[in-house]
N, C-alpha and C. Protein backbone atom coordinates (compact mmCIF):
# COMPACT_ATOMS: atom_id res chain seq x y z
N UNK A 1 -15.54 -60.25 -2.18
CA UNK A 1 -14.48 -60.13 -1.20
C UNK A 1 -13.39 -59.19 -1.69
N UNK A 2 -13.18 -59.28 -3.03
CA UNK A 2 -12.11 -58.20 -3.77
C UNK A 2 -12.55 -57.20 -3.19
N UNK A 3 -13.87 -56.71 -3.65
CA UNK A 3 -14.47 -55.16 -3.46
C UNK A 3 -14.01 -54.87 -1.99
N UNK A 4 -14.60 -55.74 -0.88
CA UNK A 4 -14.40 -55.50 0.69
C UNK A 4 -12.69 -55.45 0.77
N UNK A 5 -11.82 -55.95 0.39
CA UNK A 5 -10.56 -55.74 0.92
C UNK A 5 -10.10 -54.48 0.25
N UNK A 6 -10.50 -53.93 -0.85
CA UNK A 6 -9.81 -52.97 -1.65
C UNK A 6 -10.55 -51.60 -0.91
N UNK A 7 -12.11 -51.99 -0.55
CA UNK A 7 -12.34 -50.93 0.23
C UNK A 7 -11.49 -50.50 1.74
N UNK A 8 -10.95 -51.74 2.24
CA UNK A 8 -10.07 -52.03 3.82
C UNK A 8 -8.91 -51.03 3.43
N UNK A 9 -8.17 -51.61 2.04
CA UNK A 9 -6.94 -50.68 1.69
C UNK A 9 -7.50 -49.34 1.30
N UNK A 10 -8.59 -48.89 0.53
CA UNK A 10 -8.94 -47.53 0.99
C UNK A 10 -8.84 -46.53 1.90
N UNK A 11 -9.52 -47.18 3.08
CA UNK A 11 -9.84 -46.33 4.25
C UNK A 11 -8.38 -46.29 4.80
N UNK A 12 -7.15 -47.47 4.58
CA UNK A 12 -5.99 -46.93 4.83
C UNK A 12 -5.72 -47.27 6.59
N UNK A 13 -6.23 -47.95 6.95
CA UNK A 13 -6.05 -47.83 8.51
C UNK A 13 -6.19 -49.02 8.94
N UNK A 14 -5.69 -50.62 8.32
CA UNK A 14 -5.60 -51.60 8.89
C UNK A 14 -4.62 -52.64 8.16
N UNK A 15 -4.34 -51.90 7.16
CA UNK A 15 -3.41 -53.40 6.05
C UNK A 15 -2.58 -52.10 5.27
N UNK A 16 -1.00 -53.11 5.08
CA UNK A 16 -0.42 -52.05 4.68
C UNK A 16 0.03 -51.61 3.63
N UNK A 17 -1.23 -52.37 2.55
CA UNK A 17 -1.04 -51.50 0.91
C UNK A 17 -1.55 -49.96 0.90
N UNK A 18 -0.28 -49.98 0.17
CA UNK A 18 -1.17 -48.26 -0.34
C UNK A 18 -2.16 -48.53 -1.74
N UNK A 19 -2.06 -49.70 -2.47
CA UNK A 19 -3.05 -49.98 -3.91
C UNK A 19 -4.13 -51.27 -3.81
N UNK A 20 -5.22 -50.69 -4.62
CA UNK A 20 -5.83 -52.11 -4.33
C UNK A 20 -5.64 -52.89 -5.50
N UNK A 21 -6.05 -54.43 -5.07
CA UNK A 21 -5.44 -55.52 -5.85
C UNK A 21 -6.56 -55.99 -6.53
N UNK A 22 -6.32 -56.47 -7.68
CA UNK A 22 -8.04 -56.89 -8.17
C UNK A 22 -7.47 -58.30 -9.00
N UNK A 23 -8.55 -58.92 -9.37
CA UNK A 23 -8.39 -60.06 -10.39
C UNK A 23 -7.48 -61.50 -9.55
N UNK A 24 -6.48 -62.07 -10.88
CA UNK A 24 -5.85 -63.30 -10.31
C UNK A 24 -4.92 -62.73 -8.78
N UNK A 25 -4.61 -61.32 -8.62
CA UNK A 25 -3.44 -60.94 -8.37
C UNK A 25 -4.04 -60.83 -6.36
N UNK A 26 -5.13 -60.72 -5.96
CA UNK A 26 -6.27 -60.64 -4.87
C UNK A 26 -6.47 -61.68 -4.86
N UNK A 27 -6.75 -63.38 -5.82
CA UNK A 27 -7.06 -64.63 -5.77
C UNK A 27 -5.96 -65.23 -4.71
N UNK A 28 -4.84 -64.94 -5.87
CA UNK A 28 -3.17 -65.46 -5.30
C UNK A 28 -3.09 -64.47 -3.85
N UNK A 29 -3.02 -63.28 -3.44
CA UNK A 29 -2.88 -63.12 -1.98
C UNK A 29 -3.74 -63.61 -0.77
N UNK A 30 -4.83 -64.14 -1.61
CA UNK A 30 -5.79 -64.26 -0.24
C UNK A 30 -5.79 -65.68 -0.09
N UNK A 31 -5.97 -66.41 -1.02
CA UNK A 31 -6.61 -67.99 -1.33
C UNK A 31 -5.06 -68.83 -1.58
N UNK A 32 -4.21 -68.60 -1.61
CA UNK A 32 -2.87 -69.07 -1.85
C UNK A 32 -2.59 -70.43 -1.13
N UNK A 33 -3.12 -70.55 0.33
CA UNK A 33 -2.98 -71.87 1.09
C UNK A 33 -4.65 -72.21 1.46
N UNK A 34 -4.98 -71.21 2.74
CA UNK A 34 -6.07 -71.62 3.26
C UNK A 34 -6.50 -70.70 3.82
N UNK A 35 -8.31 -70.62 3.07
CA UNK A 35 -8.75 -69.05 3.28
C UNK A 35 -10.40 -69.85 4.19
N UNK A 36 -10.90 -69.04 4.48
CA UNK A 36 -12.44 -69.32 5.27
C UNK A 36 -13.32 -67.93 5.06
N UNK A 37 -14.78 -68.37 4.78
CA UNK A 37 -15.24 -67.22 4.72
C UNK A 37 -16.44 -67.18 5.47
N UNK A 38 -16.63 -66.32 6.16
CA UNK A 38 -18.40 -66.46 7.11
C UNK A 38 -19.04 -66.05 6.40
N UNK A 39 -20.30 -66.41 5.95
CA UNK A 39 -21.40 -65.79 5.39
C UNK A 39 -22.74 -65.98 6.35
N UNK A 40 -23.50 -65.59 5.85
CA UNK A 40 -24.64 -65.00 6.74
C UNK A 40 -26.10 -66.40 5.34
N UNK A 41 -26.30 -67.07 6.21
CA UNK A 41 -27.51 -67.92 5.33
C UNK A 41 -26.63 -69.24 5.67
N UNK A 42 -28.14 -69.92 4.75
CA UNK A 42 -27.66 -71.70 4.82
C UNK A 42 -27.59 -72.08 3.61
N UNK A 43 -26.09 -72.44 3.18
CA UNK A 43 -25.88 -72.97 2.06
C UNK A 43 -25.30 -74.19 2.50
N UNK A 44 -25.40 -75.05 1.45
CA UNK A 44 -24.88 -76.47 1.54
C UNK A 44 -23.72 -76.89 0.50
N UNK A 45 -23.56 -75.99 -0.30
CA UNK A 45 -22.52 -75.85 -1.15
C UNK A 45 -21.56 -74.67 -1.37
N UNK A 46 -20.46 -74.87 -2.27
CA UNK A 46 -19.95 -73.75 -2.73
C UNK A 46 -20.56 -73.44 -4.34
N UNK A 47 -21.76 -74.72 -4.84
CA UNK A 47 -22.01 -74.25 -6.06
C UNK A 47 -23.43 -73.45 -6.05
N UNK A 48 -23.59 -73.53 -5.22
CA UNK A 48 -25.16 -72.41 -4.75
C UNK A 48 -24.47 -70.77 -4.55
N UNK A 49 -23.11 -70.30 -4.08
CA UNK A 49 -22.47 -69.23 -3.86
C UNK A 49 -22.21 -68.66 -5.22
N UNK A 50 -21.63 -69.79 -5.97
CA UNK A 50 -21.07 -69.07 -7.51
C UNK A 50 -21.59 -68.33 -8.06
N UNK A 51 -23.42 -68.06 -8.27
CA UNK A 51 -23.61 -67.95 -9.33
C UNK A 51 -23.90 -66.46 -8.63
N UNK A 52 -24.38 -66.18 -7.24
CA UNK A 52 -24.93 -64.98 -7.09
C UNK A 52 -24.42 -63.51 -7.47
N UNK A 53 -24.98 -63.05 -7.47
CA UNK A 53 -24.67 -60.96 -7.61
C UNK A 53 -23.93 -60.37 -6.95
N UNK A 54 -23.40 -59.80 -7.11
CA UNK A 54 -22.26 -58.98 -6.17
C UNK A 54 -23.19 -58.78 -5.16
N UNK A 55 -24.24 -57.68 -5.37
CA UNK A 55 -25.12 -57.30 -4.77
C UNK A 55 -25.75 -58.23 -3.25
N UNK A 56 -26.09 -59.57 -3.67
CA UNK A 56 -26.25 -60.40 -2.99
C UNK A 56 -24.68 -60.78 -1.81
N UNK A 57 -23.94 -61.03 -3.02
CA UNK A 57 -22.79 -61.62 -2.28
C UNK A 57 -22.58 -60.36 -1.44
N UNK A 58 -22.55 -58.93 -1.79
CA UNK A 58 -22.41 -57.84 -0.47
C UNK A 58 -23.02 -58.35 0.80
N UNK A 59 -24.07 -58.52 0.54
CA UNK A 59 -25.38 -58.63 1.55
C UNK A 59 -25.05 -59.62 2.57
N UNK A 60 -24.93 -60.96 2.03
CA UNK A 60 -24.36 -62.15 2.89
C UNK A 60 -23.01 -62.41 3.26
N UNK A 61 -21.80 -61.76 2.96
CA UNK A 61 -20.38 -62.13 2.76
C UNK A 61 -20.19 -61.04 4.68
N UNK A 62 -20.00 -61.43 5.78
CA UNK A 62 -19.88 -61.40 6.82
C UNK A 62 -18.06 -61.34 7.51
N UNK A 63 -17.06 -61.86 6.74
CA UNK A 63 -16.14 -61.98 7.15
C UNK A 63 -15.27 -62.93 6.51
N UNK A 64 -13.83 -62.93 6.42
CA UNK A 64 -12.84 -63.77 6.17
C UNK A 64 -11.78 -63.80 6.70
N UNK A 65 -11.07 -64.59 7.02
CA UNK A 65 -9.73 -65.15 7.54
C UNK A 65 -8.78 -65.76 6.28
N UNK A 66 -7.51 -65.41 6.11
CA UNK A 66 -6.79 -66.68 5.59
C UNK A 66 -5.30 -67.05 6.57
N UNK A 67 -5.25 -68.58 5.98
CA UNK A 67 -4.14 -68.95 7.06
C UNK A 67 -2.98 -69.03 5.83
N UNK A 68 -1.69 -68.70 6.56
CA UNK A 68 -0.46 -69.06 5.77
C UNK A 68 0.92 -69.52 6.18
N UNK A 69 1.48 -69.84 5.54
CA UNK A 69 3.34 -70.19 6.58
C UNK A 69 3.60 -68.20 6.86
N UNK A 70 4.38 -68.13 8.08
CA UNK A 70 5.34 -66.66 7.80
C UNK A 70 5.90 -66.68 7.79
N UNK A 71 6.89 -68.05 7.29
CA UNK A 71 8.41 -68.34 7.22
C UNK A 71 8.23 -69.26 5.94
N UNK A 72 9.25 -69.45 5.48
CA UNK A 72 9.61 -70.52 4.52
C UNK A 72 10.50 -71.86 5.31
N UNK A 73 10.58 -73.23 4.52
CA UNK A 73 11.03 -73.80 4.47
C UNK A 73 11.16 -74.59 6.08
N UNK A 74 12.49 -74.36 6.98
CA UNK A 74 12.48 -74.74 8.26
C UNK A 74 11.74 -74.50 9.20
N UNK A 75 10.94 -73.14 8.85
CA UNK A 75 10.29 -72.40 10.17
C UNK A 75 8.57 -72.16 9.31
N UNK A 76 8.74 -73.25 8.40
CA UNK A 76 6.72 -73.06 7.52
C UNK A 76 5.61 -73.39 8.48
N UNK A 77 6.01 -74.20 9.91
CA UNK A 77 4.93 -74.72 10.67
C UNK A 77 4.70 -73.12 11.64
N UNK A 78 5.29 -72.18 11.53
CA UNK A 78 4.85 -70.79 12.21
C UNK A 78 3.54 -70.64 10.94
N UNK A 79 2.54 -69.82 11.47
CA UNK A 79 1.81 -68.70 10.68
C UNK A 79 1.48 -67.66 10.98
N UNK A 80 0.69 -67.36 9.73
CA UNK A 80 0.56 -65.92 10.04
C UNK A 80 -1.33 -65.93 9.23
N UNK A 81 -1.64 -65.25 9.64
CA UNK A 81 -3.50 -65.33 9.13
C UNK A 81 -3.77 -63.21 8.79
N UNK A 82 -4.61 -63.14 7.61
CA UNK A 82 -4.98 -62.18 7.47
C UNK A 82 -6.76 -62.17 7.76
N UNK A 83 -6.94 -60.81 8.64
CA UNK A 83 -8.33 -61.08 8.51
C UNK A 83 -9.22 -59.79 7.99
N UNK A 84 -10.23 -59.90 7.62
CA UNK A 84 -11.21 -58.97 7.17
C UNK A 84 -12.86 -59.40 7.46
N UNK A 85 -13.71 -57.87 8.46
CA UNK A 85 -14.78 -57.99 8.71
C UNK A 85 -15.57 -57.08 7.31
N UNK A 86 -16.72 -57.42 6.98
CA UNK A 86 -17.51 -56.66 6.11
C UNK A 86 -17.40 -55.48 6.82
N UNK A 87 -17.30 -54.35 6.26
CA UNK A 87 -17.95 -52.96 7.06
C UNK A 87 -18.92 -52.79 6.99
N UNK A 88 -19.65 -53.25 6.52
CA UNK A 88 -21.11 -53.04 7.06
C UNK A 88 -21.45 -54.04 8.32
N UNK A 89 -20.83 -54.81 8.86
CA UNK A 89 -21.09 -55.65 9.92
C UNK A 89 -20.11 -55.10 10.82
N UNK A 90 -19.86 -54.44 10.32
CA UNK A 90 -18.42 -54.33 11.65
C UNK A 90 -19.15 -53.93 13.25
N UNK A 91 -18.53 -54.17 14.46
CA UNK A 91 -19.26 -54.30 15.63
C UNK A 91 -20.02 -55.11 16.49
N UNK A 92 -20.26 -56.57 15.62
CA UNK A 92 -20.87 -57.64 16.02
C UNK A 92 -20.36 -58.65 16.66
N UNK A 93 -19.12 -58.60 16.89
CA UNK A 93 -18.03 -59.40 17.45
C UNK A 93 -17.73 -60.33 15.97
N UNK A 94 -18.11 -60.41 15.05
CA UNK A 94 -17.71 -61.32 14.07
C UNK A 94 -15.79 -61.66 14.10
N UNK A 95 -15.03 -60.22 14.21
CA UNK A 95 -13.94 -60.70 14.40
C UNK A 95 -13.28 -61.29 15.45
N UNK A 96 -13.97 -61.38 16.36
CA UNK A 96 -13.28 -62.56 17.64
C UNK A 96 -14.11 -63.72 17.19
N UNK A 97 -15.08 -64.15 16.55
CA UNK A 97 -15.69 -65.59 16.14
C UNK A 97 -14.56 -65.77 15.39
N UNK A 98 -14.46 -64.74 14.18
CA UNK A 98 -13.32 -65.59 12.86
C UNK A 98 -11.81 -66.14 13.88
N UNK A 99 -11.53 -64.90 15.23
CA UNK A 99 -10.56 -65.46 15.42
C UNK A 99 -10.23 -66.99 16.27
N UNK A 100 -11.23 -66.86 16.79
CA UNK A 100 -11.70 -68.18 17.64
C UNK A 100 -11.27 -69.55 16.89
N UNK A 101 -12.29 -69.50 15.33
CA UNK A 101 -11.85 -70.40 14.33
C UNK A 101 -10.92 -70.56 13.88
N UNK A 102 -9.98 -69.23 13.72
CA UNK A 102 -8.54 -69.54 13.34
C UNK A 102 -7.79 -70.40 14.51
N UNK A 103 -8.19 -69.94 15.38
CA UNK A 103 -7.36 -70.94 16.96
C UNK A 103 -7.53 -72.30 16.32
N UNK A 104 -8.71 -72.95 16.14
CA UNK A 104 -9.56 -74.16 15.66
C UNK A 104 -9.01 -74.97 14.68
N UNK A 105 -8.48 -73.94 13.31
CA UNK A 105 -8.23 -74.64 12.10
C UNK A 105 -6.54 -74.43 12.45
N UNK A 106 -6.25 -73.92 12.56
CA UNK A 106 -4.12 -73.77 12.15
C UNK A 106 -3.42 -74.93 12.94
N UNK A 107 -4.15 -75.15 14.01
CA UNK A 107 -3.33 -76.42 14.05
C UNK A 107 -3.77 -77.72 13.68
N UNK A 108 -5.01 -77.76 13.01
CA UNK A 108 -5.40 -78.81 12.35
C UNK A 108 -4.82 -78.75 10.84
N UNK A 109 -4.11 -77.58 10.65
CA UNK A 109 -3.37 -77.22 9.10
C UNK A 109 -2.30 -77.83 9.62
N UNK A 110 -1.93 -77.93 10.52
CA UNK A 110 -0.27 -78.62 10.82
C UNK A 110 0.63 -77.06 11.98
N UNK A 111 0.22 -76.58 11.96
CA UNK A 111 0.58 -75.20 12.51
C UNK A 111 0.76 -75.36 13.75
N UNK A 112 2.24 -75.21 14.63
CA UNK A 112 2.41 -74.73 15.63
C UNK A 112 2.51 -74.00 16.72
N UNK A 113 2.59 -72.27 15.82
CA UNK A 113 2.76 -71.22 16.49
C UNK A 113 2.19 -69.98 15.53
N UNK A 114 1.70 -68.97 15.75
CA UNK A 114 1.12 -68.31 15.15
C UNK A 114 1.90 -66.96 15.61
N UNK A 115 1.83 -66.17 14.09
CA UNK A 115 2.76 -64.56 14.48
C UNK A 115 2.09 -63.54 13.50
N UNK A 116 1.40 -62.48 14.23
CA UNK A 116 1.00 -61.48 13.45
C UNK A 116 1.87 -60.34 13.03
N UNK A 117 2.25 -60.21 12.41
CA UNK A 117 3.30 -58.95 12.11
C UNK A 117 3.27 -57.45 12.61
N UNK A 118 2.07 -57.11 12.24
CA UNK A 118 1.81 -55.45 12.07
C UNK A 118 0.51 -56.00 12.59
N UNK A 119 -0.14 -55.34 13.88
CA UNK A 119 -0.93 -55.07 14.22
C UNK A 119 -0.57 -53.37 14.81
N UNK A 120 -1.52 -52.62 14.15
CA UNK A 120 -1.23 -51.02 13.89
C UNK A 120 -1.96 -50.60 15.64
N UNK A 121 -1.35 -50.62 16.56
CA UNK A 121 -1.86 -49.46 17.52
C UNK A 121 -3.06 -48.96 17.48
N UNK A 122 -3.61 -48.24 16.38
CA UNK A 122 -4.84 -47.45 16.51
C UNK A 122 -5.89 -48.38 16.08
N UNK A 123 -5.44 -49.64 15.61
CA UNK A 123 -6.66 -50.74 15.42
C UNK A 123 -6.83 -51.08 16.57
N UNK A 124 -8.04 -50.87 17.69
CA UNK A 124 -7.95 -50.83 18.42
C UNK A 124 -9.26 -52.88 19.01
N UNK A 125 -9.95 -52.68 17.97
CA UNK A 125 -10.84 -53.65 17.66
C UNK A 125 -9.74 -54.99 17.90
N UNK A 126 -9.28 -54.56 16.67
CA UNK A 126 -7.95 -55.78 16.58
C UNK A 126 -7.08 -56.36 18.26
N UNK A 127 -6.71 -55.45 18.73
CA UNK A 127 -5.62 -55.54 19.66
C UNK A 127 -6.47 -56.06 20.49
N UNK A 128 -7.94 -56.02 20.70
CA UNK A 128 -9.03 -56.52 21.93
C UNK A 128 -9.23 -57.65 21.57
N UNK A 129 -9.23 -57.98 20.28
CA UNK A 129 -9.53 -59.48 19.89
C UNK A 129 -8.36 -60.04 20.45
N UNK A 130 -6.93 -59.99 19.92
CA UNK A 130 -5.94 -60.87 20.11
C UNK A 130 -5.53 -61.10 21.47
N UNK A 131 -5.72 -59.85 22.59
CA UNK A 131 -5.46 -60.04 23.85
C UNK A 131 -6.35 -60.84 25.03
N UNK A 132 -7.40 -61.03 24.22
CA UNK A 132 -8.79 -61.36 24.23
C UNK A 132 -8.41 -63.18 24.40
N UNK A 133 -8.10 -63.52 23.37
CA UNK A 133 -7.99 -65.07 22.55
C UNK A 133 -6.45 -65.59 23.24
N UNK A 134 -5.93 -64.71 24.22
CA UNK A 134 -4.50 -64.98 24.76
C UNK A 134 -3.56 -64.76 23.64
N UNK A 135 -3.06 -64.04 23.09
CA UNK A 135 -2.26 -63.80 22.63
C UNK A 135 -1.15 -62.88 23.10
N UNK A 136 0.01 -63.22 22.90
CA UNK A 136 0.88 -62.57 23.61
C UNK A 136 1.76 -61.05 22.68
N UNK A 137 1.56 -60.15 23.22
CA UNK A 137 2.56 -58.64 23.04
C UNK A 137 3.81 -59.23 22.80
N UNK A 138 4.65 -59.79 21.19
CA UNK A 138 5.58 -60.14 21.57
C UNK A 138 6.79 -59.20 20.79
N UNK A 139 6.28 -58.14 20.79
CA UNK A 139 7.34 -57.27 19.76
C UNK A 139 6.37 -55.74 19.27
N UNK A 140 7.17 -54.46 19.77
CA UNK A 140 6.82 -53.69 19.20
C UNK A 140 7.62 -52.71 17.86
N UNK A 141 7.01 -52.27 17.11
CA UNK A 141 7.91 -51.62 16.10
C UNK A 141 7.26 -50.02 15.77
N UNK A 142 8.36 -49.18 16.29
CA UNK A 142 8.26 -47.90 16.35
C UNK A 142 7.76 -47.69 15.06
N UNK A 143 7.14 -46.79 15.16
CA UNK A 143 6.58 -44.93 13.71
C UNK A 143 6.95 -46.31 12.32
N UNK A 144 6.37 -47.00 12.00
CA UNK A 144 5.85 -48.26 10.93
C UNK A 144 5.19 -48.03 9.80
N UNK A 145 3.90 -47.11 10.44
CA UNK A 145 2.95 -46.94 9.58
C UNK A 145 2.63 -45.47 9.10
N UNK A 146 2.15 -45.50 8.30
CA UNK A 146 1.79 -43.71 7.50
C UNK A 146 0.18 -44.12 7.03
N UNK A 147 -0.95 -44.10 8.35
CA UNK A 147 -2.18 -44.40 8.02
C UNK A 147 -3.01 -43.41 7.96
N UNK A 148 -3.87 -43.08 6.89
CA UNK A 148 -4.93 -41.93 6.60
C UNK A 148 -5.48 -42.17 7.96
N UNK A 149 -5.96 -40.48 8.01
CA UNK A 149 -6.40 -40.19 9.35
C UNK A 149 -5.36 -39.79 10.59
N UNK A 150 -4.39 -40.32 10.28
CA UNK A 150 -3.43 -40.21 11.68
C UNK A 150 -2.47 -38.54 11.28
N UNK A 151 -1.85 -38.22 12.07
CA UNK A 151 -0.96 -36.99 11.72
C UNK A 151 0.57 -37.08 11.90
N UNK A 152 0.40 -38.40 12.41
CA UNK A 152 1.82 -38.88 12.71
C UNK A 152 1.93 -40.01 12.56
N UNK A 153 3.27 -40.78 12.38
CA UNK A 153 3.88 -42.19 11.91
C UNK A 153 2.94 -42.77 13.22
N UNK A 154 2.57 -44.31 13.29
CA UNK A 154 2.07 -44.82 13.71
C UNK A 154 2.73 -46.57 14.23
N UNK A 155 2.78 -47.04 15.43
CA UNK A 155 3.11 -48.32 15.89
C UNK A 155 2.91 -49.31 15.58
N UNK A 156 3.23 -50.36 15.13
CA UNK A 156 2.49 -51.17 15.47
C UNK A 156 2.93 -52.41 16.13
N UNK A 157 2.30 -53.47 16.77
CA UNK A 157 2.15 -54.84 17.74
C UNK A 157 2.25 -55.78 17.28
N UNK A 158 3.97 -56.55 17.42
CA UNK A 158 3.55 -58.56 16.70
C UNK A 158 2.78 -59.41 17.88
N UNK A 159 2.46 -59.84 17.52
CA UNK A 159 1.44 -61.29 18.54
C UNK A 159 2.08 -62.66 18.08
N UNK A 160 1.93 -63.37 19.10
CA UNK A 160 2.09 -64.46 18.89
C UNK A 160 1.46 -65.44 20.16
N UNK A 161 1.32 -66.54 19.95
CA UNK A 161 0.41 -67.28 20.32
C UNK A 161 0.80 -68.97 19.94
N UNK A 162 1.19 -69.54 21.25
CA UNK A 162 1.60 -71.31 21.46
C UNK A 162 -0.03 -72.15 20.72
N UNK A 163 0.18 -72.47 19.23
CA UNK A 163 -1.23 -73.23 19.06
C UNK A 163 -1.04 -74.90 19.61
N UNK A 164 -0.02 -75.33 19.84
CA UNK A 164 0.11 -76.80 20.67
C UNK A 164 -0.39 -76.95 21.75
């Protein structure tokens, strides 16, 4: 999953590091509260996953979600969820399933209301999912982004979405 997100911050056109993260420092951003991962096969454990090959784990690793507070303290029952499709799967609808499940799990985390920050304009995949799943256009933020490929500053879309 390191490899797949550091490749996401590569290509530069959906998350808004410019570096990729590797080791404890990728554990702690992703896995910090509550992460989910789709894989492709039938496992019955997480101790049948451990031992495999990158190689393998490329092959079967299909998608991830994680859920988190986007506030501290008074306002922790808001979230916010990061997601990532394999690129090699990308096109299968996998990211409206993961998002479906996120609908599913955040308010069984205790979660009230859900807020995406930066959804970039030219993700265009993205913006079909969330409008898709009812999510609401609730904030735009002018020239945001500086994404490879583009020639100019770039938009992007908060969402938000009643999970009660």
């Amino acid at each position: 999953m390191e490899n797949e997100f550091n490749y996401v911050v590569e290509e530069g056109r959906t998350y808004p590091y410019n570096n990729k993260i590797y080791g404890d420092a990728f554990i702690k951003y992703w896995f910090t509260h509550f992460a989910s991962i789709l894989i492709d096969g039938d496992y019955k454990s997480f101790d049948e996953l451990k031992n495999l090959s990158v190689e393998k784990w490329t092959e079967i690793f299909l998608g991830t979600f994680y859920v988190k507070p986007n506030y501290v303290g008074r306002c922790s029952h808001v979230c916010n969820a990061g997601f990532m499709v394999n690129h090699i799967q990308r096109g299968l609808g996998l990211g409206g399933e993961l998002g479906k499940k996120y609908l599913e799990i955040a308010p069984e985390l205790g979660y009230v209301y859900s807020v995406f920050n930066l959804v970039f304009e030219t993700n265009t995949a993205s913006l079909k999912i969330w409008d898709s799943l009812g999510f609401e256009r609730i904030g735009y933020i002018k020239n945001v982004a500086v994404l490879k490929g583009e020639d100019k500053l770039v938009g992007a879309y908060m969402f938000g979405k009643d999970l009660q």
